[in-house]
C-alpha atoms as a PDB file:
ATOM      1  CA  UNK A   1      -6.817  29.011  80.056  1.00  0.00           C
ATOM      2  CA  UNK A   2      -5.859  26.666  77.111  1.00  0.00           C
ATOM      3  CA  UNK A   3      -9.511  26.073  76.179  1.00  0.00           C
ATOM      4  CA  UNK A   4     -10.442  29.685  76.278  1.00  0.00           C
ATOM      5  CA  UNK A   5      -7.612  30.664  74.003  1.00  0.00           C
ATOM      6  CA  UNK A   6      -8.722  27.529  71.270  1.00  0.00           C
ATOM      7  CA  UNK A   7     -12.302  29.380  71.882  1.00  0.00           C
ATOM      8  CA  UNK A   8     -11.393  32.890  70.780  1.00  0.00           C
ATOM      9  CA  UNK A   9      -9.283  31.514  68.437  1.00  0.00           C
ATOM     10  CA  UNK A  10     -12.007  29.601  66.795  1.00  0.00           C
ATOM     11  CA  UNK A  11     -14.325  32.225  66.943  1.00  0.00           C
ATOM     12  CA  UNK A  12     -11.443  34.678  65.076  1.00  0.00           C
ATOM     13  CA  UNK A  13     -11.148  32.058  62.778  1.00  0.00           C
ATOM     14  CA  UNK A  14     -15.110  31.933  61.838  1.00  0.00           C
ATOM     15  CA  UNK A  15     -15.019  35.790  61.888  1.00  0.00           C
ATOM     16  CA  UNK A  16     -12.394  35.598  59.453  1.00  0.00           C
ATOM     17  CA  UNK A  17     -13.953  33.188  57.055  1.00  0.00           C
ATOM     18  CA  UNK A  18     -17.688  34.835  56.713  1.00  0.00           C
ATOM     19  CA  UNK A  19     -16.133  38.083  56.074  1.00  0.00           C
ATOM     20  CA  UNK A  20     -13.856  36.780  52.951  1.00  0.00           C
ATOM     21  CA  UNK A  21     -16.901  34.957  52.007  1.00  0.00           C
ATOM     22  CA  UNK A  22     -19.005  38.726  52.171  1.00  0.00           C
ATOM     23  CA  UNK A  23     -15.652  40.152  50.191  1.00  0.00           C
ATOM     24  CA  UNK A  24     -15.650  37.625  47.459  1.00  0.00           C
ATOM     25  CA  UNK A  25     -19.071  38.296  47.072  1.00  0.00           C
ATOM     26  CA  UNK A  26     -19.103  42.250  46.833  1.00  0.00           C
ATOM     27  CA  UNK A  27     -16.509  41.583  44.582  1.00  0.00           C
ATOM     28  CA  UNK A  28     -18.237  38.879  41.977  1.00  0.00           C
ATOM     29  CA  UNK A  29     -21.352  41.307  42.357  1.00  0.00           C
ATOM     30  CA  UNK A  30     -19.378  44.076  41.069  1.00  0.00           C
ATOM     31  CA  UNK A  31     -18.199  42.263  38.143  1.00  0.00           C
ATOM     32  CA  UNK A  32     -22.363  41.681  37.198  1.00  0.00           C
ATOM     33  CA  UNK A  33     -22.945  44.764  38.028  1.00  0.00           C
ATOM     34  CA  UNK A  34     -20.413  46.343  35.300  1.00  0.00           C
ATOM     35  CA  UNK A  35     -21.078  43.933  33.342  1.00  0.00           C
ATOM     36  CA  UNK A  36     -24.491  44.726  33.310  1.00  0.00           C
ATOM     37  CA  UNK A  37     -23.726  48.463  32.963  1.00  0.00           C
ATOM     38  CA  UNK A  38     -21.682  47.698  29.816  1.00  0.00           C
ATOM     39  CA  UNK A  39     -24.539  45.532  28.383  1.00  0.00           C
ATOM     40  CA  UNK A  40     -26.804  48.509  28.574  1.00  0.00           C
ATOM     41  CA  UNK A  41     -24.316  51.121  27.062  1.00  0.00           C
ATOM     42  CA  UNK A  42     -23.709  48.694  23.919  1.00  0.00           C
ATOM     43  CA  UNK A  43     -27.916  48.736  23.730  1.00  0.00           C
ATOM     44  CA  UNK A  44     -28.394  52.566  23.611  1.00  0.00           C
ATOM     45  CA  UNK A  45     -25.384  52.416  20.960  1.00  0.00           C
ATOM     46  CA  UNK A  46     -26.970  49.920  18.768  1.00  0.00           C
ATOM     47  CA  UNK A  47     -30.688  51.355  19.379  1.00  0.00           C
ATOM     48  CA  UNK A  48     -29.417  54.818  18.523  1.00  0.00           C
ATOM     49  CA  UNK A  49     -27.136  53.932  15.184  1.00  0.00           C
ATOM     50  CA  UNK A  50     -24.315  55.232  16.948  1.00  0.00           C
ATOM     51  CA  UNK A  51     -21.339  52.948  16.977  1.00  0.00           C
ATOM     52  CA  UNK A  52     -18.527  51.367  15.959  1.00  0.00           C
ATOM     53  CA  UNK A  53     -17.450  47.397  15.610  1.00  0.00           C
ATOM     54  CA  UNK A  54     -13.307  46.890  15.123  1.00  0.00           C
ATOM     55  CA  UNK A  55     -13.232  43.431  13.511  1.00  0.00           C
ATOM     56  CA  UNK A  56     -10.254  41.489  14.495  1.00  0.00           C
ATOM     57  CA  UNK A  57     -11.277  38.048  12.932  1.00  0.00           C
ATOM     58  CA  UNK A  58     -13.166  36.705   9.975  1.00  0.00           C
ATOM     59  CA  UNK A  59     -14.815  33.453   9.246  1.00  0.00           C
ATOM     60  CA  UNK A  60     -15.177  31.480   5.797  1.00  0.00           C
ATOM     61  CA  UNK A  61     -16.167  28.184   5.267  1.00  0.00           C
ATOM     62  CA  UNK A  62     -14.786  27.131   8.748  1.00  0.00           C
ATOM     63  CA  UNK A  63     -11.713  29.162   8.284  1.00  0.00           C
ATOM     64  CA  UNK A  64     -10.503  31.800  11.269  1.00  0.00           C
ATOM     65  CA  UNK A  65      -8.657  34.505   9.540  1.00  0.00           C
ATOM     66  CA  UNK A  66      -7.141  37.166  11.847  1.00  0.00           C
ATOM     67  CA  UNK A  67      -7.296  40.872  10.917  1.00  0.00           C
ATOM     68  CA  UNK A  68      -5.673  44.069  12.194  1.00  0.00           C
ATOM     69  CA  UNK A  69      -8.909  45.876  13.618  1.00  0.00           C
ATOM     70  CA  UNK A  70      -7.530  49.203  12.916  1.00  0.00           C
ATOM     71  CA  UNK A  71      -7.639  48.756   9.064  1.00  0.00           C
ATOM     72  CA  UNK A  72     -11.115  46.189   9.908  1.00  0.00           C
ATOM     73  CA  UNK A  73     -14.122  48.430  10.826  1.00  0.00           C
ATOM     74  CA  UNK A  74     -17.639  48.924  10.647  1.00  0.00           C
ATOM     75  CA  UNK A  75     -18.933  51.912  11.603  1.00  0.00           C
ATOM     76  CA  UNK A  76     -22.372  53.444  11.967  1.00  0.00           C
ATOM     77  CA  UNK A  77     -23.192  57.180  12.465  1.00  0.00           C
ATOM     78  CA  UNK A  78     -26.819  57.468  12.234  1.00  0.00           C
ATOM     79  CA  UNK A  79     -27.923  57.756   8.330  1.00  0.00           C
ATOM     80  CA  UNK A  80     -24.392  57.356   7.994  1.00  0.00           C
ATOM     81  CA  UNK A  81     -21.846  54.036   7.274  1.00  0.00           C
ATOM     82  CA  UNK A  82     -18.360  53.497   7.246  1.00  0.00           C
ATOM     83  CA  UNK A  83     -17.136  50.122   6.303  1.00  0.00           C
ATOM     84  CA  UNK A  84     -13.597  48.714   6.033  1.00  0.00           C
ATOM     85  CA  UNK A  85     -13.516  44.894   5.772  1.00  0.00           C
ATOM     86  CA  UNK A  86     -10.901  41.929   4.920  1.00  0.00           C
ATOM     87  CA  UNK A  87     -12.482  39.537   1.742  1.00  0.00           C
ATOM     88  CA  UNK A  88     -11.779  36.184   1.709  1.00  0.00           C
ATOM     89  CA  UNK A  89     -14.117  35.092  -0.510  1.00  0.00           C
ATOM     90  CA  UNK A  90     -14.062  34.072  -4.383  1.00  0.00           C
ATOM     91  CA  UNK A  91     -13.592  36.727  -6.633  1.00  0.00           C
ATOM     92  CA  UNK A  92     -14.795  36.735 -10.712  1.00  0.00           C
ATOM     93  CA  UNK A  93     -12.589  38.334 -13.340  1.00  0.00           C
ATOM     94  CA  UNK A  94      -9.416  39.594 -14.058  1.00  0.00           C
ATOM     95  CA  UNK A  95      -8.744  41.434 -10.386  1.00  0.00           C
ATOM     96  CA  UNK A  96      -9.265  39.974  -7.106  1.00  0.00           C
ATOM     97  CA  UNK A  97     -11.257  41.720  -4.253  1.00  0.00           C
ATOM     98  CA  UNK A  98      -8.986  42.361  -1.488  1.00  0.00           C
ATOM     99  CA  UNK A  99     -10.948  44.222   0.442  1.00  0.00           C
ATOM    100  CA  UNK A 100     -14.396  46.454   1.091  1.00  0.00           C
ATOM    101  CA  UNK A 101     -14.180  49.602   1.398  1.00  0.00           C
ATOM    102  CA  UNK A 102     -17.827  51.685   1.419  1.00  0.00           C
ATOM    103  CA  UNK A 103     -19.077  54.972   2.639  1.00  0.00           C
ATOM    104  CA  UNK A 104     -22.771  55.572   2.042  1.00  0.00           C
ATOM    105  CA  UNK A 105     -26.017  56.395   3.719  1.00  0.00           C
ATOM    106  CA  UNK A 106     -27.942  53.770   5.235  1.00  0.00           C
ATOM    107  CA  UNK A 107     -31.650  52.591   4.102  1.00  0.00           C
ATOM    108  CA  UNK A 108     -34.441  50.122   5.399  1.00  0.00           C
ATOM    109  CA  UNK A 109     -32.207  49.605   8.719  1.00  0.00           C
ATOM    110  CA  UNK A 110     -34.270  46.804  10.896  1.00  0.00           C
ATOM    111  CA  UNK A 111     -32.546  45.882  14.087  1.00  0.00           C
ATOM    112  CA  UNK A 112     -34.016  42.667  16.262  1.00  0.00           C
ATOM    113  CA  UNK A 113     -32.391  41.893  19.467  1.00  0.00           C
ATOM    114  CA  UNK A 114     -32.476  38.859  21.616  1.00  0.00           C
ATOM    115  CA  UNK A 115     -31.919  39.771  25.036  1.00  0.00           C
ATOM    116  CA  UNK A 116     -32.016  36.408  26.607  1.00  0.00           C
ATOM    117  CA  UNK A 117     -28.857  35.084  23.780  1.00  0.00           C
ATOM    118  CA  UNK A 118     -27.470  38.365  24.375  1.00  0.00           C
ATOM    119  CA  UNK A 119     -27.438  39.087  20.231  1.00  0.00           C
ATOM    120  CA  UNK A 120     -28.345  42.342  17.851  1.00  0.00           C
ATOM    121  CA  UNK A 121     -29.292  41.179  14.469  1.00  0.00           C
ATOM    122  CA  UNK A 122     -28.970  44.246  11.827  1.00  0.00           C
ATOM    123  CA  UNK A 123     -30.314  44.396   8.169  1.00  0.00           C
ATOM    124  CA  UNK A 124     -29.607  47.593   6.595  1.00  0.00           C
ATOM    125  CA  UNK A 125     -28.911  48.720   2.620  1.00  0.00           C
ATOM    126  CA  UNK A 126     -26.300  51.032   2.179  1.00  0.00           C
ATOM    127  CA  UNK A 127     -26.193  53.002  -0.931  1.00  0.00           C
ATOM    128  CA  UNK A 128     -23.766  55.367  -2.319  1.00  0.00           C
ATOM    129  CA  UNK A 129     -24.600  57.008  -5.691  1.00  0.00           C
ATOM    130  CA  UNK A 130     -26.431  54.247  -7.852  1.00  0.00           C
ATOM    131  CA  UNK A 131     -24.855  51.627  -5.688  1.00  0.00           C
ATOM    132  CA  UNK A 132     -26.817  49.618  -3.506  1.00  0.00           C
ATOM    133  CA  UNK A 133     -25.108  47.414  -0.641  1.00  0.00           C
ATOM    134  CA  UNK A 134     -26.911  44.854   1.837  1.00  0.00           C
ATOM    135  CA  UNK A 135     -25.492  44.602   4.899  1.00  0.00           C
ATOM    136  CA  UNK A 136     -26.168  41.737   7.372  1.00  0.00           C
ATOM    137  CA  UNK A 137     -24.642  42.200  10.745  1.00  0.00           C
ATOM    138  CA  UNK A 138     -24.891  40.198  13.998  1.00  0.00           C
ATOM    139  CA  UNK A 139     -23.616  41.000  17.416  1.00  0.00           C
ATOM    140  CA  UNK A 140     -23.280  39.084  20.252  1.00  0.00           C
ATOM    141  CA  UNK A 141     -22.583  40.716  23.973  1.00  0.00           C
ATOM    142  CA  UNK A 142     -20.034  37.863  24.465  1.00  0.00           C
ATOM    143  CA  UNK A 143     -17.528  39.580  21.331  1.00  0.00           C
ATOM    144  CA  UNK A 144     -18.108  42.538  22.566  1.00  0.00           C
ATOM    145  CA  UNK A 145     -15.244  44.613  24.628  1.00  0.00           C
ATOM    146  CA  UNK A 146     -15.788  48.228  25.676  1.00  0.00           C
ATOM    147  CA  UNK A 147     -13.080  50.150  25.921  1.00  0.00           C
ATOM    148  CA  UNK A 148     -13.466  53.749  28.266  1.00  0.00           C
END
């Protein structure tokens, strides 16, 4: 009687195991598959001109600045751009840049995606009036958080 009760519970125990093994699975192949789902969303958004980037830090020379991404935006609307950056940079003359602030229409845009690095590399000029603005952007899946 002793044995058969060590067998069941053995074979309970093996039960139990392969089907948290099955459950951890399902679960880490939901995680690729909204992953993957959220990859393709950001494509169509960047292959369409239809998005928007909150920038919440900014690099210089090494140096990690944080920003408030409400006030720290790009954003593209077709033939249309929006930008609101931080400027950390040098600045000639009497007043310092603090910031960028441009609205415009957008010109010569060239997009070039790597799929396998996960990373969109933009060129685009924005002009506004006489003014003419280059804009070098790239965007790596890894930054990236989409928020439904």
């Amino acid at each position: 009687m002793k044995k058969i009760a060590i067998l069941l519970s053995a074979v309970f125990l093996f039960l139990a195991c392969s089907s948290s093994k099955e459950l951890s699975s399902t679960r880490a192949e939901n995680r690729k598959l909204k992953k993957l789902a959220e990859q393709a969303e950001i494509k169509k958004a960047i292959e369409s001109r239809k998005y928007i980037i909150k920038v919440n830090r900014l690099y210089n020379g090494g140096a990690r600045y944080d920003l408030i991404s409400t006030t720290n935006f790009v954003i593209i609307n077709g033939e249309i751009a929006s930008i609101s950056l931080g400027y950390m940079g040098g600045s000639f003359g009497s007043r310092r840049i603090t910031g960028i602030n441009l609205n415009g229409h957008t010109n010569n845009y060239k997009m070039e995606s790597n799929e396998t690095k996960g990373i969109y590399k933009i060129q685009m000029s924005v002009t506004y009036g006489s003014d003419k603005f280059d804009v070098y952007l790239t965007i790596g899946m890894e930054d990236i958080v989409v928020l439904l």
